[in-house]
Protein backbone atom coordinates (compact mmCIF):
# COMPACT_ATOMS: atom_id res chain seq x y z
CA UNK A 1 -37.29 0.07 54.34
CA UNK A 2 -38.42 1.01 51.00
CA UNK A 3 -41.13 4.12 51.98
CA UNK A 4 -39.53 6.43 49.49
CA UNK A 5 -42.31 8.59 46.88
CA UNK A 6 -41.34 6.12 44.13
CA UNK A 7 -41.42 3.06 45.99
CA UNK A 8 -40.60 -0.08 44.58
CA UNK A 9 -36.76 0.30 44.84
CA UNK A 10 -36.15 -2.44 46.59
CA UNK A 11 -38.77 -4.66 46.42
CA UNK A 12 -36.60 -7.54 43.88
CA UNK A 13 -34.97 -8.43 46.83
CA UNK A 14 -38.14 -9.30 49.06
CA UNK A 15 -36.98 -13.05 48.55
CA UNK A 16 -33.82 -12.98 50.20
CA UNK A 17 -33.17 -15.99 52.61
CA UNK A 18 -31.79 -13.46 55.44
CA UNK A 19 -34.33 -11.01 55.75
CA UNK A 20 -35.08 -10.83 59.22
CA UNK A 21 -38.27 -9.06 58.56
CA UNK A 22 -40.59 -8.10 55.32
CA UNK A 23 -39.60 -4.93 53.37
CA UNK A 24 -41.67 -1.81 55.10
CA UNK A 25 -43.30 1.03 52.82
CA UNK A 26 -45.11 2.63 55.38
CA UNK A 27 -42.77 5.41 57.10
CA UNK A 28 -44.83 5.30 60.40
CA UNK A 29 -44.46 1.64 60.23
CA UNK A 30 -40.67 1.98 59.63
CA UNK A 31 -40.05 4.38 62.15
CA UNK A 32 -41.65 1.48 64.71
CA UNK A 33 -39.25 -1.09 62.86
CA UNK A 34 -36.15 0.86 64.00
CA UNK A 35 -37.96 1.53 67.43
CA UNK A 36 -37.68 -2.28 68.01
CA UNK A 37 -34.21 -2.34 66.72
CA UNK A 38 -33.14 0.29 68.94
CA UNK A 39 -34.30 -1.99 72.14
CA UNK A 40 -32.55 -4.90 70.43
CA UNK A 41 -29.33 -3.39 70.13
CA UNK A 42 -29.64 -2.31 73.70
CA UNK A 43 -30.04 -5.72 74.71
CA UNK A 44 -27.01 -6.28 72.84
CA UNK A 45 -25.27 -3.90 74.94
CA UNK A 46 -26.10 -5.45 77.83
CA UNK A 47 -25.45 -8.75 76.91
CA UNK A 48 -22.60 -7.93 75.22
CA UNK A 49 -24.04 -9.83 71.76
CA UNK A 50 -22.59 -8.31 68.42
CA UNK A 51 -23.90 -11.16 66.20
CA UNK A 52 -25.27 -12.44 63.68
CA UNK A 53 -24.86 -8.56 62.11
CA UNK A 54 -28.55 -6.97 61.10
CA UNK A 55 -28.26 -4.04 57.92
CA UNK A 56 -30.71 -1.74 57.73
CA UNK A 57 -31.37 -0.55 54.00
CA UNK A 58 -33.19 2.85 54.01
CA UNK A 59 -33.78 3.29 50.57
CA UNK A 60 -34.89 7.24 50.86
CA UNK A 61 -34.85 8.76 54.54
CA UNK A 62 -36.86 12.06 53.53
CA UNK A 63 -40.30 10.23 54.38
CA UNK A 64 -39.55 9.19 57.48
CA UNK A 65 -38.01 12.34 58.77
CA UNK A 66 -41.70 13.55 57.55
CA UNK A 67 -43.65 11.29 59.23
CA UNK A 68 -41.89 11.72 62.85
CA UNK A 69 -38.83 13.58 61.90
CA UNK A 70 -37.14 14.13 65.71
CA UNK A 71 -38.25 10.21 66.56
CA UNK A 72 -36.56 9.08 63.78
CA UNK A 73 -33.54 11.46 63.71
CA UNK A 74 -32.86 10.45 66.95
CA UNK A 75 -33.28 6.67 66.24
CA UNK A 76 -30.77 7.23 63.08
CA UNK A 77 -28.31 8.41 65.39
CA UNK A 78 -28.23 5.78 67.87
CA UNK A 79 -28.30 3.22 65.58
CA UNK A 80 -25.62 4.76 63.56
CA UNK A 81 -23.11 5.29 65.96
CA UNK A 82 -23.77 2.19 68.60
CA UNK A 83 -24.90 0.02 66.46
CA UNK A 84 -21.44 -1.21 64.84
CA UNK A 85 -19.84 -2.65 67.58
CA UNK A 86 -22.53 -4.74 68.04
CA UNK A 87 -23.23 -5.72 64.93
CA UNK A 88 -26.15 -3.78 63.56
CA UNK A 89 -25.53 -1.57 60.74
CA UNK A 90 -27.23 1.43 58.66
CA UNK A 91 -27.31 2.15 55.11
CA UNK A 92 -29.65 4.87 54.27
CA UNK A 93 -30.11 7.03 50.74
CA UNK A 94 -31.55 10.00 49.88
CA UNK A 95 -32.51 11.61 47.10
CA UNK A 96 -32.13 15.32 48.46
CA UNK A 97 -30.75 17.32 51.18
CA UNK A 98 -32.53 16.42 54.53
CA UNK A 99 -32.98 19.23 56.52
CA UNK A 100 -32.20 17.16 59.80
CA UNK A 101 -29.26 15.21 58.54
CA UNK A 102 -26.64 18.55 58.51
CA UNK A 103 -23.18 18.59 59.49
CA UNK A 104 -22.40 16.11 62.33
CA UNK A 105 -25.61 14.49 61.96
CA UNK A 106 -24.60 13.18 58.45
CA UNK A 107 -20.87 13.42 58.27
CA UNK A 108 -20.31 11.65 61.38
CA UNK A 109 -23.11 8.85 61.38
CA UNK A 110 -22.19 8.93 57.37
CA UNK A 111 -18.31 8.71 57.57
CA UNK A 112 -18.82 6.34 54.16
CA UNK A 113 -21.02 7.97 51.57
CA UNK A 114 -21.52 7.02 47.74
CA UNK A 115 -22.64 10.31 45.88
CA UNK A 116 -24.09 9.90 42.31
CA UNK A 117 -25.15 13.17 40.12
CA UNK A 118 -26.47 15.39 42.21
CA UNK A 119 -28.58 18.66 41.20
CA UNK A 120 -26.16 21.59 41.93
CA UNK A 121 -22.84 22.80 43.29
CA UNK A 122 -24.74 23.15 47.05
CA UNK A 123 -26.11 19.47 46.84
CA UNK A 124 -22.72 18.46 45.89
CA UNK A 125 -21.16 20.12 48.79
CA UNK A 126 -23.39 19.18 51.22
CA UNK A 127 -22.94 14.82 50.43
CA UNK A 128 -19.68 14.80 50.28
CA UNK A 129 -18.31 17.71 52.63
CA UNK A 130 -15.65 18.23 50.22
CA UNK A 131 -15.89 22.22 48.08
CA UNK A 132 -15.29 21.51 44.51
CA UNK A 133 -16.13 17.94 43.96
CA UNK A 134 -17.87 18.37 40.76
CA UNK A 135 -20.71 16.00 41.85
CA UNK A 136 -22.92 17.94 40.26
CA UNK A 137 -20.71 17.68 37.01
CA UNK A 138 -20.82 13.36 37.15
CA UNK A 139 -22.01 11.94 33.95
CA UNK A 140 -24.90 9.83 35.51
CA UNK A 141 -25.91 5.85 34.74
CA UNK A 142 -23.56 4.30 37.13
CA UNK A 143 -20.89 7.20 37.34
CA UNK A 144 -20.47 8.27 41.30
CA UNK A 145 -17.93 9.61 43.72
CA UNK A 146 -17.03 7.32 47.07
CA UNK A 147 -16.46 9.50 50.48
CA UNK A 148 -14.77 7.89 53.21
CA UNK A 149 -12.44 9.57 55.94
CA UNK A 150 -12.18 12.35 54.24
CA UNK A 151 -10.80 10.92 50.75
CA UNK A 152 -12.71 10.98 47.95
CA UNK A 153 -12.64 8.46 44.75
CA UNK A 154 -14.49 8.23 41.83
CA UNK A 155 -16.05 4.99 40.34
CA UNK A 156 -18.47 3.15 38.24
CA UNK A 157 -21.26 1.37 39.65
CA UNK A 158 -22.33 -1.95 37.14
CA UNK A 159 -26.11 -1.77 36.47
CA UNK A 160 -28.20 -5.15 37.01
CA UNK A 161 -31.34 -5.29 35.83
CA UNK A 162 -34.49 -6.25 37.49
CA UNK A 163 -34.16 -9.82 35.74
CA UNK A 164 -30.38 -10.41 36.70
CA UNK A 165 -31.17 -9.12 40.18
CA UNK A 166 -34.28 -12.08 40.26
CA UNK A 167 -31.73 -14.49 39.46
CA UNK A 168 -29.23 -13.35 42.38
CA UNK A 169 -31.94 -13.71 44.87
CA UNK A 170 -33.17 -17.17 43.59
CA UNK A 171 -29.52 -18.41 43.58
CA UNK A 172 -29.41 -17.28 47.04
CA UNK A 173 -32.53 -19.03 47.95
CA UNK A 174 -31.12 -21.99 46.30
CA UNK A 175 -27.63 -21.68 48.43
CA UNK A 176 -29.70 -21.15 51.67
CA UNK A 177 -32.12 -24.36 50.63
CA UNK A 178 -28.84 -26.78 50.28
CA UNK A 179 -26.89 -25.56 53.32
CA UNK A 180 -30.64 -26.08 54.96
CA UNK A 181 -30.17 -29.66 53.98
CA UNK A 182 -26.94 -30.04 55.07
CA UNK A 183 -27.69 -28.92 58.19
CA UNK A 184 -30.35 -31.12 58.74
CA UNK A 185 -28.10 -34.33 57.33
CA UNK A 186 -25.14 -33.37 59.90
CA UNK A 187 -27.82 -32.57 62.67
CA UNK A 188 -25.53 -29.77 63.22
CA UNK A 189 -27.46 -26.66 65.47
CA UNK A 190 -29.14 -23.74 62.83
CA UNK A 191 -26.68 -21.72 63.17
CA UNK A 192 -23.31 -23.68 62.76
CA UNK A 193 -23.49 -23.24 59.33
CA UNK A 194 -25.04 -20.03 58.70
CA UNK A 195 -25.33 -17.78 61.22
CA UNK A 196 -27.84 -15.44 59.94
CA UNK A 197 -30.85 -18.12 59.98
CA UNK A 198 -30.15 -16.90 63.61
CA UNK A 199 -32.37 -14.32 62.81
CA UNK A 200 -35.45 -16.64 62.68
CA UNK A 201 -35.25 -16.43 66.46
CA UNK A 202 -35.80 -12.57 66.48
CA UNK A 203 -38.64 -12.65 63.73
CA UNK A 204 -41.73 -13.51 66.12
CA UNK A 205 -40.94 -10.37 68.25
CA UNK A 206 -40.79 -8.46 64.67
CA UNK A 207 -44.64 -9.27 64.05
């Protein structure tokens, strides 16, 4: 879900083999995405099905909590915490404080949070939970702190370019091609080698 003011973020990797649907930039549209994820992960839970895992990337959550803020915080939140055990997964950014994602709501669907250079000692506070942990002091390009259960480390994130990032995806698309083949050589089922082309099956129902 790349519906974020800049837009664009994530659109290099619109050639991934996996996807299980095409990158969204409409927030109304994305809120409806997760709507249909929610019912599939209830299915799940009925059918007790926790694979192949589905990720959601969110690159900024602000415009969605603007276009149907209480739909989607409540969507977030299911998603977030039932989702897991069943294999479906949420990673969502954001570029600011979101006025719905406070306390629980972000620390406890959140528990694992990467925190780059943020704007001041509140915004610092309020990603990682933690008082004094200079986020607002990192150096930028890369430099970030990671959150998780409570402990906080700090790290450096390699930057890839848009070119290097081009030549991830096509080497995946080449990977996914050959195991494609080799599938079709051993007359093996789809998803004996590669679970994830499982996803095809759910991709009609995605529109």
């Amino acid at each position: 879900i790349d519906a974020g003011k800049r837009g664009g973020a994530l659109t290099p990797l619109e050639g991934l083999p996996h996807l299980l649907a095409p990158l969204v930039s409409d927030p109304l549209d994305a809120v409806h995405r997760l709507s249909w994820l929610a019912r599939h992960l209830e299915w799940r839970e009925e059918n007790q099905v926790a694979s192949p895992r589905i990720v959601v990337a969110i690159d900024d959550a602000a415009p969605l909590l603007a276009a149907d803020g209480r739909k989607f915080a409540s969507l977030l939140k299911m998603l977030c915490q039932r989702g897991p055990r069943h294999g479906v997964h949420v990673i969502a950014g954001s570029r600011e404080p979101v006025p719905a994602l406070v306390g629980d709501n972000l620390y406890g669907n959140f528990p694992a949070r990467i925190v780059a250079k943020v704007s001041s000692a509140g915004n610092a506070r309020y990603y990682t939970n933690q008082s004094n942990s200079g986020a607002e002091q990192l150096l930028g390009a890369g430099d970030m702190l990671v959150v998780l259960e409570g402990e906080m480390v700090r790290m450096q994130a390699a930057y890839i370019n848009e070119a290097e990032c081009a030549q991830v995806v096509q080497l995946m698309q080449r990977v996914a091609q050959e195991q494609q083949r080799e599938q079709e050589r051993a007359k093996q089922p789809l998803g004996a080698v590669r679970p994830a082309r499982d996803l095809a099956a759910l991709r009609p129902a995605l529109g």
